[in-house]
Every structure is written in structure tokens, then in C-alpha cells.
N, C-alpha and C. Protein backbone atom coordinates (compact mmCIF):
# COMPACT_ATOMS: atom_id res chain seq x y z
N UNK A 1 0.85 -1.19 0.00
CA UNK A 1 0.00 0.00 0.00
C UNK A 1 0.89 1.25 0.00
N UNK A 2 0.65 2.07 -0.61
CA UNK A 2 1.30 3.43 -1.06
C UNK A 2 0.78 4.36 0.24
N UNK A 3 2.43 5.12 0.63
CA UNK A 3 2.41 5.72 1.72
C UNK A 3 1.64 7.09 1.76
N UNK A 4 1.47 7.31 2.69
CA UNK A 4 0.27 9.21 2.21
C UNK A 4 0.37 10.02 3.31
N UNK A 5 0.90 11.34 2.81
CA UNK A 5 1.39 12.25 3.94
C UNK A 5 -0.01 13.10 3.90
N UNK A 6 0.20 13.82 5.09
CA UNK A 6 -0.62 14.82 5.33
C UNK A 6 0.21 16.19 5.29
N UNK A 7 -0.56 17.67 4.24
CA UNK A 7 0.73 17.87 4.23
C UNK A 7 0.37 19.53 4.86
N UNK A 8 1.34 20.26 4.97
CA UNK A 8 0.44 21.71 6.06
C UNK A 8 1.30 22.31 6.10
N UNK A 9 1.13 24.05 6.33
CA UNK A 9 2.18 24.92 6.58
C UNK A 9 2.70 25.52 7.52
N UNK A 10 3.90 26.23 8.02
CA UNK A 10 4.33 26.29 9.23
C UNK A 10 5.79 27.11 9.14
N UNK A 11 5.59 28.37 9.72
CA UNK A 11 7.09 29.47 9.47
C UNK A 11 6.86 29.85 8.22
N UNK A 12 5.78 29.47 6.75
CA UNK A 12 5.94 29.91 6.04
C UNK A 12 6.69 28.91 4.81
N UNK A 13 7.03 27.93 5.03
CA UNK A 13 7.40 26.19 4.74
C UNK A 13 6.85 25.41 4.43
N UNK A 14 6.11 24.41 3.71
CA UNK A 14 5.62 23.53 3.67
C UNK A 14 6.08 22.18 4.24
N UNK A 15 5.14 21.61 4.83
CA UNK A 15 5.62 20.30 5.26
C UNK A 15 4.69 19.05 5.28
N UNK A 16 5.15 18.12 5.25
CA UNK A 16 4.32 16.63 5.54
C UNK A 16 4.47 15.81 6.32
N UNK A 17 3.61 15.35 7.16
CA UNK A 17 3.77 14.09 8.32
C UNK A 17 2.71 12.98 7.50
N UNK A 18 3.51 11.36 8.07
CA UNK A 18 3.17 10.27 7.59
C UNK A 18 1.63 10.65 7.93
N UNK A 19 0.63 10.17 6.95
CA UNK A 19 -0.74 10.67 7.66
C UNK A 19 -0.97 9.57 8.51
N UNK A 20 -0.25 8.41 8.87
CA UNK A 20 -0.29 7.63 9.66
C UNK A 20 -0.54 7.85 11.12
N UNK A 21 0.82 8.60 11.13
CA UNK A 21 1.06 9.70 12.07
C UNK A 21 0.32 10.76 12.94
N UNK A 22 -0.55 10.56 12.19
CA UNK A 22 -1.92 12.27 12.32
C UNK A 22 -3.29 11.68 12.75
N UNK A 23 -3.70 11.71 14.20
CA UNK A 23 -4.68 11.01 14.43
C UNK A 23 -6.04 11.89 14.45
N UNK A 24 -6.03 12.94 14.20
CA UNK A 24 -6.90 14.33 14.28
C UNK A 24 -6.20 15.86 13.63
N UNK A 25 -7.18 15.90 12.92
CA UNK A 25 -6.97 17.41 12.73
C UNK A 25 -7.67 18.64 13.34
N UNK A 26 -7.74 19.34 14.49
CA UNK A 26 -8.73 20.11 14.74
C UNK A 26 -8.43 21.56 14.70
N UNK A 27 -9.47 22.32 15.35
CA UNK A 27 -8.71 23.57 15.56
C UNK A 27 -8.41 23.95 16.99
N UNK A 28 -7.57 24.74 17.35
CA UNK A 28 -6.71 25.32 18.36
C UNK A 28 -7.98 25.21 19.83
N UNK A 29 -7.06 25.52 20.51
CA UNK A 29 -8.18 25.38 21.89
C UNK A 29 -7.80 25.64 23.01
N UNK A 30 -8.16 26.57 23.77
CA UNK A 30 -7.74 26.85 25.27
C UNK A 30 -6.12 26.04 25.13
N UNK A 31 -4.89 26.59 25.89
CA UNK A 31 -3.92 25.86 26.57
C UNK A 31 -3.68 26.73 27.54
N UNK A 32 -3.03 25.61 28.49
CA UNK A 32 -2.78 26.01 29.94
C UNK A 32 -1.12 25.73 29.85
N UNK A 33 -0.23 26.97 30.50
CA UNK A 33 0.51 27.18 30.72
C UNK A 33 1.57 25.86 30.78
N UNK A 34 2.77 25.29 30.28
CA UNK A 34 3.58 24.65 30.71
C UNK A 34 4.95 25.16 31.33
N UNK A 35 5.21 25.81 32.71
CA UNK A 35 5.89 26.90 33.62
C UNK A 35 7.18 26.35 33.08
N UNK A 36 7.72 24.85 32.96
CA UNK A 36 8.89 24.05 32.90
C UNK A 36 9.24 23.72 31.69
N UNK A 37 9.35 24.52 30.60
CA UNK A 37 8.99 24.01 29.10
C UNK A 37 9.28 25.17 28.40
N UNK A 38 11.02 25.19 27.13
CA UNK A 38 10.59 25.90 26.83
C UNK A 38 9.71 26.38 25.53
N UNK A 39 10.28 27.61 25.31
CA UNK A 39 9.00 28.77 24.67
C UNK A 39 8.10 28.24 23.70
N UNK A 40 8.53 27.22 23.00
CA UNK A 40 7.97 26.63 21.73
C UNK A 40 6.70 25.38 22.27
N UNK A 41 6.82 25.77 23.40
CA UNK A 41 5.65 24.78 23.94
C UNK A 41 4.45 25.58 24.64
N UNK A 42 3.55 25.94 23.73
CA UNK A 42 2.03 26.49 23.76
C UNK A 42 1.55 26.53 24.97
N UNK A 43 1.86 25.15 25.41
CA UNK A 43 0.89 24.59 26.80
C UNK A 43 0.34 23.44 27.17
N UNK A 44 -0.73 23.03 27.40
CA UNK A 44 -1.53 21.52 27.30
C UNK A 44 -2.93 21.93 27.33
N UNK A 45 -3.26 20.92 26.79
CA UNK A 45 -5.04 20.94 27.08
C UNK A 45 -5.74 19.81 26.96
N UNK A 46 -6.85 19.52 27.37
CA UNK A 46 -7.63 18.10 27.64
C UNK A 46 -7.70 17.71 26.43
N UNK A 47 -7.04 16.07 25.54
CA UNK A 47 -7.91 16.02 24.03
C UNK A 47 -8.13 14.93 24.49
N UNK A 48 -9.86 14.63 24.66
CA UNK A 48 -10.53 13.43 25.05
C UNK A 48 -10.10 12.50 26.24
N UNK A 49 -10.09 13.64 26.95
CA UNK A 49 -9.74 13.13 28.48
C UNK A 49 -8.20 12.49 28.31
N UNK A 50 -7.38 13.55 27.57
CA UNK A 50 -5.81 12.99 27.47
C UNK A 50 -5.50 14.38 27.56
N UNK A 51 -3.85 14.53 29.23
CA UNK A 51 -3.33 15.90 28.76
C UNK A 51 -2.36 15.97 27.23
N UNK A 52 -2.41 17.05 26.61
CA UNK A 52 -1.56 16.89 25.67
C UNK A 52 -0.86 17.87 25.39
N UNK A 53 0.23 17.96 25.17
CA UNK A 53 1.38 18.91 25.00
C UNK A 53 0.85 19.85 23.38
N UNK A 54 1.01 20.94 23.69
CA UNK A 54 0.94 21.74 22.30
C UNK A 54 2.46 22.45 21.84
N UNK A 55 3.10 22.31 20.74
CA UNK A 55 4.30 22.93 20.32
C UNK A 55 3.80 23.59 19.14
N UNK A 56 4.57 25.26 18.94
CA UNK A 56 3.88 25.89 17.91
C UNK A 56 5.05 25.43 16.93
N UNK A 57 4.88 25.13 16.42
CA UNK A 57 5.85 24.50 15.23
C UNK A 57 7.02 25.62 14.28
N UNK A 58 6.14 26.55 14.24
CA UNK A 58 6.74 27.64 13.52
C UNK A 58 7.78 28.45 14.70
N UNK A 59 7.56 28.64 15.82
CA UNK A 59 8.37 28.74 16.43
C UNK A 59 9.45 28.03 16.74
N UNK A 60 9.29 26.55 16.92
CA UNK A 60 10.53 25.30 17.39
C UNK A 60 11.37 25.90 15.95
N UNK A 61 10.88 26.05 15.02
CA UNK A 61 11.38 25.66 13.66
C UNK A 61 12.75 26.69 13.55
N UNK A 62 12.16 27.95 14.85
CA UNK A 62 12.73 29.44 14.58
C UNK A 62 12.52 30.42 13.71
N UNK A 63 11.34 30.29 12.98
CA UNK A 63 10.36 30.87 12.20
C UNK A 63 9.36 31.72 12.43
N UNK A 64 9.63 31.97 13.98
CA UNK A 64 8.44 32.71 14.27
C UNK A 64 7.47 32.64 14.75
N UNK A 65 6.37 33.59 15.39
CA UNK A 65 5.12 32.54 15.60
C UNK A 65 4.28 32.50 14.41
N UNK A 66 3.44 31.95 14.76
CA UNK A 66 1.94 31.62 13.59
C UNK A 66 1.46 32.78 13.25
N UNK A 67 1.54 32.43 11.45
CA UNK A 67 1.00 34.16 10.98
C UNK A 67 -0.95 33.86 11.24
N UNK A 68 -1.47 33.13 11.92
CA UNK A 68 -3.00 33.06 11.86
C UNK A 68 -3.29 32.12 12.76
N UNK A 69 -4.87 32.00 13.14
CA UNK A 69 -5.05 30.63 14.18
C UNK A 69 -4.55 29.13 14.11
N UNK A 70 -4.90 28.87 12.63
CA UNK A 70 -4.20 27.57 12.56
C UNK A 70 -4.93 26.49 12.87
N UNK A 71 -4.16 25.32 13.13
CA UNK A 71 -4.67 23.97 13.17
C UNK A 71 -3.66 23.67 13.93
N UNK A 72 -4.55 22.66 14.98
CA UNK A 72 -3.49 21.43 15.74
C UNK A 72 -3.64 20.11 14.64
N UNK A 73 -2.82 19.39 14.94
CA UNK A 73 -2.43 18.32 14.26
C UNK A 73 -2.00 17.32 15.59
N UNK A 74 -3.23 16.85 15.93
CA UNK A 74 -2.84 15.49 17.20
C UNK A 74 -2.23 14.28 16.33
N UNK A 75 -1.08 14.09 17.13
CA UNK A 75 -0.43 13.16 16.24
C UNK A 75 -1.20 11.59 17.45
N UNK A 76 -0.81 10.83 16.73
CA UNK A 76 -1.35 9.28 17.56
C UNK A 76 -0.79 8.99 18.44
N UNK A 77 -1.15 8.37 19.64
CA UNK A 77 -0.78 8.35 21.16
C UNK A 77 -0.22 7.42 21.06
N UNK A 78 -0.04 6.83 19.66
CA UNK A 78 1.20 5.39 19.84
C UNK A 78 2.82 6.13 20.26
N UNK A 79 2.63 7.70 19.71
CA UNK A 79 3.64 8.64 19.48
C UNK A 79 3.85 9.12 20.42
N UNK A 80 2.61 9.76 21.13
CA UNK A 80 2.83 10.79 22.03
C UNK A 80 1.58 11.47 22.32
N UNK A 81 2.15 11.88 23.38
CA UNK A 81 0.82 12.94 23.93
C UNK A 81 0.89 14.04 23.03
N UNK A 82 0.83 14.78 21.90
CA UNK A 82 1.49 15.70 21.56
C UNK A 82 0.18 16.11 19.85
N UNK A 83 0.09 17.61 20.19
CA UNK A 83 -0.17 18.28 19.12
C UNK A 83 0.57 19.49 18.67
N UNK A 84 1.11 19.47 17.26
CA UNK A 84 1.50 20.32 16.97
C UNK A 84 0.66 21.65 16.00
N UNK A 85 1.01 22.39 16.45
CA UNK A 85 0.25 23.78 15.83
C UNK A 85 0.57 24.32 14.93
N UNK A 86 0.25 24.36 13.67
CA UNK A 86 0.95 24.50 12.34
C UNK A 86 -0.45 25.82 11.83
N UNK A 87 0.08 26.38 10.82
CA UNK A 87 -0.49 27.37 10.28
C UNK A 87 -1.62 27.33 9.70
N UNK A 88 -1.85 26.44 8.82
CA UNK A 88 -2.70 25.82 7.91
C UNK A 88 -2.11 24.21 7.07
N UNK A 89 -3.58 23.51 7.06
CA UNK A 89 -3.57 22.02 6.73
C UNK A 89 -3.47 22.07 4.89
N UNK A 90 -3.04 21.29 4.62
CA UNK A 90 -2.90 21.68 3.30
C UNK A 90 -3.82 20.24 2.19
N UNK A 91 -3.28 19.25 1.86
CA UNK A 91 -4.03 18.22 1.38
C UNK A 91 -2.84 16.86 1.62
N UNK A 92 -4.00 15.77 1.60
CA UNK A 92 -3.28 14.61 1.51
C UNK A 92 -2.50 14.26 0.15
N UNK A 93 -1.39 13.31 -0.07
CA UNK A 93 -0.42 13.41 -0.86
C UNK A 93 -0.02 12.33 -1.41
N UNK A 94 -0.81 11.31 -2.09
CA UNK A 94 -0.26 9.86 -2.02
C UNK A 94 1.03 9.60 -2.77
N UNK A 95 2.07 8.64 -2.45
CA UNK A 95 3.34 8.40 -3.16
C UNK A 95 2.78 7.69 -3.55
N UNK A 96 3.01 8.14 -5.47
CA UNK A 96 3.24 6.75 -6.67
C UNK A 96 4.74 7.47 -7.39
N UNK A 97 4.67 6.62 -8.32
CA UNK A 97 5.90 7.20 -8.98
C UNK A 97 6.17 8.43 -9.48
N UNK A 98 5.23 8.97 -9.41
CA UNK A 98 4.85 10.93 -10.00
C UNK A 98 5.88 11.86 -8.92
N UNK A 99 6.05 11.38 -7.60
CA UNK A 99 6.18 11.81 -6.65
C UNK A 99 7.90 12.14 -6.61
N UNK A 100 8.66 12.65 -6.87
CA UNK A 100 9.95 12.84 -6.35
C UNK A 100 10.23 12.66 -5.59
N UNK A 101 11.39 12.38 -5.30
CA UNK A 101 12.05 12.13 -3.37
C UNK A 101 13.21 12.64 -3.83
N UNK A 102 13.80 13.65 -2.76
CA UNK A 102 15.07 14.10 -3.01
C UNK A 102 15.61 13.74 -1.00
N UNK A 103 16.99 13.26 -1.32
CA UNK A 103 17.69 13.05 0.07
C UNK A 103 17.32 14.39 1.06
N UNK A 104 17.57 15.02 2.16
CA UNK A 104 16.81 15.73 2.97
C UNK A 104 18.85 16.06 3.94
N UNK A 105 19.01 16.73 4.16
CA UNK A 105 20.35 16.89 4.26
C UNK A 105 20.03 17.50 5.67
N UNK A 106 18.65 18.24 6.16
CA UNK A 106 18.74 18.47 7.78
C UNK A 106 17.97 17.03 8.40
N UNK A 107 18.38 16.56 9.66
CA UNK A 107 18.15 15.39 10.58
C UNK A 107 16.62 15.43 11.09
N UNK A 108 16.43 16.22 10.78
CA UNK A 108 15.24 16.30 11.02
C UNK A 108 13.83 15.85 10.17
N UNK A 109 14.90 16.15 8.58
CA UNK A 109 13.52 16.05 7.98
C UNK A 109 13.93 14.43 6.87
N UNK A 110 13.31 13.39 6.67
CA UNK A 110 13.58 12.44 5.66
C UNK A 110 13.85 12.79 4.34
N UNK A 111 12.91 13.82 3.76
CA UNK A 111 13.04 13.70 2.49
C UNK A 111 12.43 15.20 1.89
N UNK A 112 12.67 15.54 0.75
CA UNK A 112 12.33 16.54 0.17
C UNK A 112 11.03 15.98 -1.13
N UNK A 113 9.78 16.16 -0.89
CA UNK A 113 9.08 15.68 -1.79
C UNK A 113 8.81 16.95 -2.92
N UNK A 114 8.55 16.30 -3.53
CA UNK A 114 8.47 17.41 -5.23
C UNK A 114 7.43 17.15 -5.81
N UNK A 115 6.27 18.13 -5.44
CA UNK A 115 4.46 17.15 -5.59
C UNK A 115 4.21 18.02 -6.84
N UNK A 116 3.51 18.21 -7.36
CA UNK A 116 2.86 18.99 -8.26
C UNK A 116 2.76 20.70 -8.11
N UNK A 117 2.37 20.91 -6.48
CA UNK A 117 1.79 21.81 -6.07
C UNK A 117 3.24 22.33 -5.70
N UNK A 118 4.75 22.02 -5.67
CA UNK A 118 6.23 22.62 -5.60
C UNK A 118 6.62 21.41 -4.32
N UNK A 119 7.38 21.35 -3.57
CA UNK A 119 8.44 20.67 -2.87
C UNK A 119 8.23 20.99 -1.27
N UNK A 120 7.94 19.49 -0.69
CA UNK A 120 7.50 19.42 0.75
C UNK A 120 8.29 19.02 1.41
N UNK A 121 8.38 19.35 2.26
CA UNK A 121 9.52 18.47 3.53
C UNK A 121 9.15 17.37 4.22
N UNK A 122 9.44 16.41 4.13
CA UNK A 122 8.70 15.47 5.16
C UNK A 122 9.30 15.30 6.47
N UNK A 123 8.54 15.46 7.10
CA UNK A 123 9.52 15.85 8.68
C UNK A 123 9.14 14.05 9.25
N UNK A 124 10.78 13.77 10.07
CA UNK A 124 10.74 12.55 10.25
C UNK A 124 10.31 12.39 11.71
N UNK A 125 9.02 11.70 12.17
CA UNK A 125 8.46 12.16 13.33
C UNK A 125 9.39 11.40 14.44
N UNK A 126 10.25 10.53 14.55
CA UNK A 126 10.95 10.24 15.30
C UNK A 126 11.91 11.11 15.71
N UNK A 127 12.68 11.62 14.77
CA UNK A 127 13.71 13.08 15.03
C UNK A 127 13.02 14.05 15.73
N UNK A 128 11.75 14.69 15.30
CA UNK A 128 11.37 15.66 15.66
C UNK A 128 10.80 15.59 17.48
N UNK A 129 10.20 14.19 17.68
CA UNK A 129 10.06 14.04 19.19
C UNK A 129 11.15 13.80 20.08
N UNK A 130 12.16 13.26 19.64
CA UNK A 130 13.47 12.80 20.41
C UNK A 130 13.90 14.32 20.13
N UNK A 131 14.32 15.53 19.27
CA UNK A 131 14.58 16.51 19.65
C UNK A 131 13.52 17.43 20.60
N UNK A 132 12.39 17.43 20.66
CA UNK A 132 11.53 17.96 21.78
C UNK A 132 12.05 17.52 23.08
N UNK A 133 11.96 16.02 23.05
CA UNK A 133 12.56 15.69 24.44
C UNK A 133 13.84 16.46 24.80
N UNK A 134 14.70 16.43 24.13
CA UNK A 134 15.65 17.12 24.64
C UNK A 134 15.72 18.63 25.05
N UNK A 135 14.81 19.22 24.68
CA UNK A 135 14.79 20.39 24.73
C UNK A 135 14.11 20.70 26.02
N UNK A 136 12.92 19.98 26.37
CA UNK A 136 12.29 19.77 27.48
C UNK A 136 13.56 19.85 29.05
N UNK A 137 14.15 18.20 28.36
CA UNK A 137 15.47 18.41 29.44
C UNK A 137 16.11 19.02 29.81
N UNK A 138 16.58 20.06 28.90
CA UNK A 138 17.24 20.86 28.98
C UNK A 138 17.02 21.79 29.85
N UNK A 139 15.30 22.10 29.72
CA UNK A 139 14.84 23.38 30.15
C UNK A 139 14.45 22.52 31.74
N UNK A 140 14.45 21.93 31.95
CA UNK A 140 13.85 21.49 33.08
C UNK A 140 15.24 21.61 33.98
N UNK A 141 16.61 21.07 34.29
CA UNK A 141 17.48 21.90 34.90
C UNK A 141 17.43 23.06 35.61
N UNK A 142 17.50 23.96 34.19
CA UNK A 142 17.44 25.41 34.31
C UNK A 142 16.47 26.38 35.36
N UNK A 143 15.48 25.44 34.70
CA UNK A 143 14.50 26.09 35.70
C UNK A 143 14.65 25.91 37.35
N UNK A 144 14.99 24.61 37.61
CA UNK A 144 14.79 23.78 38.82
C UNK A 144 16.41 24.47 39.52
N UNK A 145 17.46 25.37 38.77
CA UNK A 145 18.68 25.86 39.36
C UNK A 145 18.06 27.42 39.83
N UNK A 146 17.38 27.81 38.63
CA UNK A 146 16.69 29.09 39.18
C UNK A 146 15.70 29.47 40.11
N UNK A 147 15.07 28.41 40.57
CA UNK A 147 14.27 28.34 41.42
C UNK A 147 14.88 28.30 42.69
N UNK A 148 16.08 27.73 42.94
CA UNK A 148 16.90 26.87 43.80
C UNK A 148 17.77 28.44 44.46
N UNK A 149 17.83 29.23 43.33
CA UNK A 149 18.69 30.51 43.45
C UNK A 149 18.58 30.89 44.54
């Protein structure tokens, strides 16, 4: 079976996650503060009686924040608690042979797709959560030395 991204914008970028990956698309919603977390993390909020982490994407990316409300993108809890907040959803993308793949040279992203509509990034969702985690860690220290001050 032929793989199919979901594909959406973010900093102004185009990008695609496995739509495997993507267990909901909704729109934005109340978040509550995460004090220990940094900046690129929105907050949390209840999705179906699950807390879930919100990251504005365009910000992690260093892009900025969101030029508009946007869309969360709950990824599947096989993944994570985790929605990311992207600008706008764009369309699904099926790979057949039409599809280009070009190698992807930042760690982050698998591949450079080349659709009809110009050239997507496919962001590799394993990189992108194992770098959250770290960033989390990071910030969690910091905080817990400044507090300590």
C-alpha cells in the first residue's frame, strides 16, 4: 500500500507528516501554561480526556510565531501525547511514482518531496520528538537551578 502524507504549513514552509502519524486534525483550543517548558511549547489541554502537549511549530522551527489561528495536528498516542500547531492544513499526498524524493540533508527532515503543487519536507516524526525531548530536558534543569537561586 502506497504511503500518504498529510501535508500543512508552518514558518511559512511547507511540510508533511506520515498521515499515519496524524490522528486528528482540529482547531486550536484553550492551553494552559507549561511553567517548565521551553517557549515553543504552547501549553496543554484536555484532548478526550488525554493531557496533551501543544508545540507551535513555527516557532521550534525558529520561524516565528503563527502568521494566523491555525490547526493542531494530534499526532497518535502510539507517538505521544502531543499536538503540533501549524499554520494551515494543506491536502493529503499519495506516493506513486509521480512523486519525487530528493535526500533531505537536515536530521530532522527524511526527504524533500516534489508534488505537483512545488516541494514538501517530510519531517521525520521520530527526530522531531526525540529533539523535543531534549529540549524539554534541557529546560527542566534550568528552571529547577533558578528556582533553587
Amino acid at each position: 500500500m502506497p504511503r500518504r502524507f498529510l501535508t500543512f504549513h508552518a514558518g511559512g514552509e511547507r511540510y508533511a507528516l506520515e498521515l499515519s502519524d496524524v490522528a486528528e486534525v482540529t482547531e486550536p483550543r484553550q492551553t494552559f501554561p507549561l511553567p517548565v517548558a521551553p517557549e515553543y511549547f504552547a501549553g496543554i489541554f484536555n484532548s478526550h480526556g488525554t493531557l496533551t502537549a501543544v508545540v507551535d511549530l513555527s516557532r521550534y522551527l525558529g520561524r516565528g510565531g503563527r502568521a494566523a489561528e491555525g490547526k493542531f495536528l494530534l499526532l497518535d498516542k502510539r507517538l505521544a501525547s502531543l499536538a503540533l500547531w501549524v499554520d494551515e492544513v494543506g491536502a493529503i499526498v499519495r506516493e506513486d511514482p509521480s512523486l519525487s524524493r530528493e535526500p533531505a540533508e537536515d536530521p530532522l527532515l527524511e526527504a524533500l518531496l516534489q508534488t505537483e503543487d512545488g516541494a514538501v519536507k517530510l519531517i521525520r516524526i521520530e527526530a522531531l520528538l526525540a529533539l523535543l525531548e531534549e529540549g524539554v530536558a534541557a529546560a527542566a534543569p534550568e528552571q529547577n537551578h533558578n528556582h533553587n537561586s
